[in-house]
C-alpha atoms as a PDB file:
ATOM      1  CA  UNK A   1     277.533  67.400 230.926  1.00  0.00           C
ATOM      2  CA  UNK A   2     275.245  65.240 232.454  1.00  0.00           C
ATOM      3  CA  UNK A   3     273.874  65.747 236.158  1.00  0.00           C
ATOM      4  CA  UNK A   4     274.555  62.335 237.137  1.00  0.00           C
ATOM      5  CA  UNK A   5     279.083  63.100 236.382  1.00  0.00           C
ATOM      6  CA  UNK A   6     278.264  66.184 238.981  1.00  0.00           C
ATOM      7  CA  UNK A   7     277.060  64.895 242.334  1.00  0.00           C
ATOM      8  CA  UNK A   8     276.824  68.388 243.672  1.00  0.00           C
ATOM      9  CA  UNK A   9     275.098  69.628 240.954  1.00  0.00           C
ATOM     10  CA  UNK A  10     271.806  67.188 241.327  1.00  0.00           C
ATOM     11  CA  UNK A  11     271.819  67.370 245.088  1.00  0.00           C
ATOM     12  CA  UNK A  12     271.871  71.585 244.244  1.00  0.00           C
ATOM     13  CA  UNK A  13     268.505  71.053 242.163  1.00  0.00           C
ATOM     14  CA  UNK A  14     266.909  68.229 244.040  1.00  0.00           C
ATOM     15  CA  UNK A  15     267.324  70.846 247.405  1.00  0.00           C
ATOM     16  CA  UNK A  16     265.842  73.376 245.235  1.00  0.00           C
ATOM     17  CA  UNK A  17     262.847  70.865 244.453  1.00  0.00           C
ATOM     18  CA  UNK A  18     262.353  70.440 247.840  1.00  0.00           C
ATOM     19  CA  UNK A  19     262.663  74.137 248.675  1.00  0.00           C
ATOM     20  CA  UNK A  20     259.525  74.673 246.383  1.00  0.00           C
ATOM     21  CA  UNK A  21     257.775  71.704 247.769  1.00  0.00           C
ATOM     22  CA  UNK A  22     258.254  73.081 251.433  1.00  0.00           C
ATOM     23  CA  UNK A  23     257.096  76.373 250.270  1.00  0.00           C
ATOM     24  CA  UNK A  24     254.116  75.650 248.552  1.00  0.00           C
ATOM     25  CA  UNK A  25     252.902  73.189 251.653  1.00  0.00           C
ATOM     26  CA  UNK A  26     253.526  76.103 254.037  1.00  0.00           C
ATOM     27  CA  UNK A  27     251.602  78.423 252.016  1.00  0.00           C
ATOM     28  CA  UNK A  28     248.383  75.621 251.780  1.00  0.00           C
ATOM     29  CA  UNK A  29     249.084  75.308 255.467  1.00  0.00           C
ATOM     30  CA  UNK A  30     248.968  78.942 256.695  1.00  0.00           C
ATOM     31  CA  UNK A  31     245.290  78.960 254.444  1.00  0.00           C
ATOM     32  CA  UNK A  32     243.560  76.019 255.504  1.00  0.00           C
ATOM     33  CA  UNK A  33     244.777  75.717 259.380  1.00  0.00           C
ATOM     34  CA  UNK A  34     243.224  72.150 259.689  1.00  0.00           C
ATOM     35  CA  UNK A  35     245.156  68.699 260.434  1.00  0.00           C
ATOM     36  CA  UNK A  36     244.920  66.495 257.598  1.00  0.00           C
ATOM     37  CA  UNK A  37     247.809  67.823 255.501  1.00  0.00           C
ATOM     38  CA  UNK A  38     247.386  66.797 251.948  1.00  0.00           C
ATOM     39  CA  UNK A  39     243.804  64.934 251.916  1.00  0.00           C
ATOM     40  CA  UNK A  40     242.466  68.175 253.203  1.00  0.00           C
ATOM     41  CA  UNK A  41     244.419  70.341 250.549  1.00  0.00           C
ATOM     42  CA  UNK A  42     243.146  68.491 248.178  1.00  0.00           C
ATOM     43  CA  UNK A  43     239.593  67.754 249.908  1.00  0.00           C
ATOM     44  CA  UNK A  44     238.994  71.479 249.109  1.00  0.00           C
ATOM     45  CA  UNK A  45     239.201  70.795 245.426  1.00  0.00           C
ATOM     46  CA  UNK A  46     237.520  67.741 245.194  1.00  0.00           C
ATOM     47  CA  UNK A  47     236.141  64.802 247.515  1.00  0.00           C
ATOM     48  CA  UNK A  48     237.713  61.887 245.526  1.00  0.00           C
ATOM     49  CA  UNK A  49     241.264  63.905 245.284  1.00  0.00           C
ATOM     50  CA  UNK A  50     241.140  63.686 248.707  1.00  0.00           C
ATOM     51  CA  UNK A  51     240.683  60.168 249.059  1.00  0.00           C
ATOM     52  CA  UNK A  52     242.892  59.397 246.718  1.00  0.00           C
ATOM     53  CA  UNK A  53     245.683  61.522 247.826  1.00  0.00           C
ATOM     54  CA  UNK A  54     244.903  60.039 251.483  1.00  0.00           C
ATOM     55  CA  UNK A  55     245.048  56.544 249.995  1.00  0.00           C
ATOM     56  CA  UNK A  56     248.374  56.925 248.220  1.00  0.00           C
ATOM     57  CA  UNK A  57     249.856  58.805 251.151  1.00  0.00           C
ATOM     58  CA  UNK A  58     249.262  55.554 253.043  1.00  0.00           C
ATOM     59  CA  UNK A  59     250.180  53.256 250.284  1.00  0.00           C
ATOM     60  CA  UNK A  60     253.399  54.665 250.058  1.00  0.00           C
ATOM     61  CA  UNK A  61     254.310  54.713 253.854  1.00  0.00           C
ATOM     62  CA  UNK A  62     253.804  50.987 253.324  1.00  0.00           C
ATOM     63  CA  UNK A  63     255.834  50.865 250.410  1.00  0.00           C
ATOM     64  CA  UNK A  64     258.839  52.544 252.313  1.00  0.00           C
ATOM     65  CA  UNK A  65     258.174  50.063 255.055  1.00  0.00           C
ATOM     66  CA  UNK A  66     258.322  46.983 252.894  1.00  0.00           C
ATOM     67  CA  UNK A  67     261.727  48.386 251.420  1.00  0.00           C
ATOM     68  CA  UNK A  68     263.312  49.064 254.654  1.00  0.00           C
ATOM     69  CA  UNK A  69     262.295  45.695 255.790  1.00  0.00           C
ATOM     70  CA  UNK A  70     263.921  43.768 252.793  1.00  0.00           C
ATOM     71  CA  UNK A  71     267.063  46.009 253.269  1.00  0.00           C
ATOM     72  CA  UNK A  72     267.418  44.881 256.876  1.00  0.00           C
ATOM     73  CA  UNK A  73     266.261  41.678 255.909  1.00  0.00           C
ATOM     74  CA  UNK A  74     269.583  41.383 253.570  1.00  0.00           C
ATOM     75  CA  UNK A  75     271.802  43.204 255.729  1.00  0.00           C
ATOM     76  CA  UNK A  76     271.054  40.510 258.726  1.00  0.00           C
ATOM     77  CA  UNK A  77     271.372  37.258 256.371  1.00  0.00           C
ATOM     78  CA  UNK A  78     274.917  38.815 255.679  1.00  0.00           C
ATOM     79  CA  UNK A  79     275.746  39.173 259.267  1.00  0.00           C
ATOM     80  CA  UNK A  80     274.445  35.910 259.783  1.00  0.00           C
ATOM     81  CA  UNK A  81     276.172  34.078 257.083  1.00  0.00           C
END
């Protein structure tokens, strides 16, 4: 049986991805008590990690902003229309 026939059962797994990702971040977070979230995590390991996990952190808060901007973009030409 697939997941996607089971609604329940992917939102079960996808909490218990989450669940793991919270954990793990609290557990970073309770070592290194600095702001900076990831980039520092992962400033720790390596300089360039950092930047790079800085850089995509910001490239995809654009991202999210350019797809809630086309949704409301679509949304308001219906309303218009």
């Amino acid at each position: 049986m697939s997941l996607l026939k089971h609604p329940f059962k992917k939102i079960f797994a996808e909490l218990n991805i989450y669940a793991l990702n919270f954990q793990s971040s609290a557990q970073l977070a309770a070592v290194y008590p600095q702001s900076g979230g990831t980039y520092e995590y992962y400033r720790h390991l390596n300089p360039a990690f950092g930047f790079s996990a800085g850089w995509m952190f910001l490239m995809s808060k654009l991202a999210v902003g350019c797809v809630v901007a086309i949704g409301f973009g679509s949304y308001f030409c219906q309303l218009v229309h």
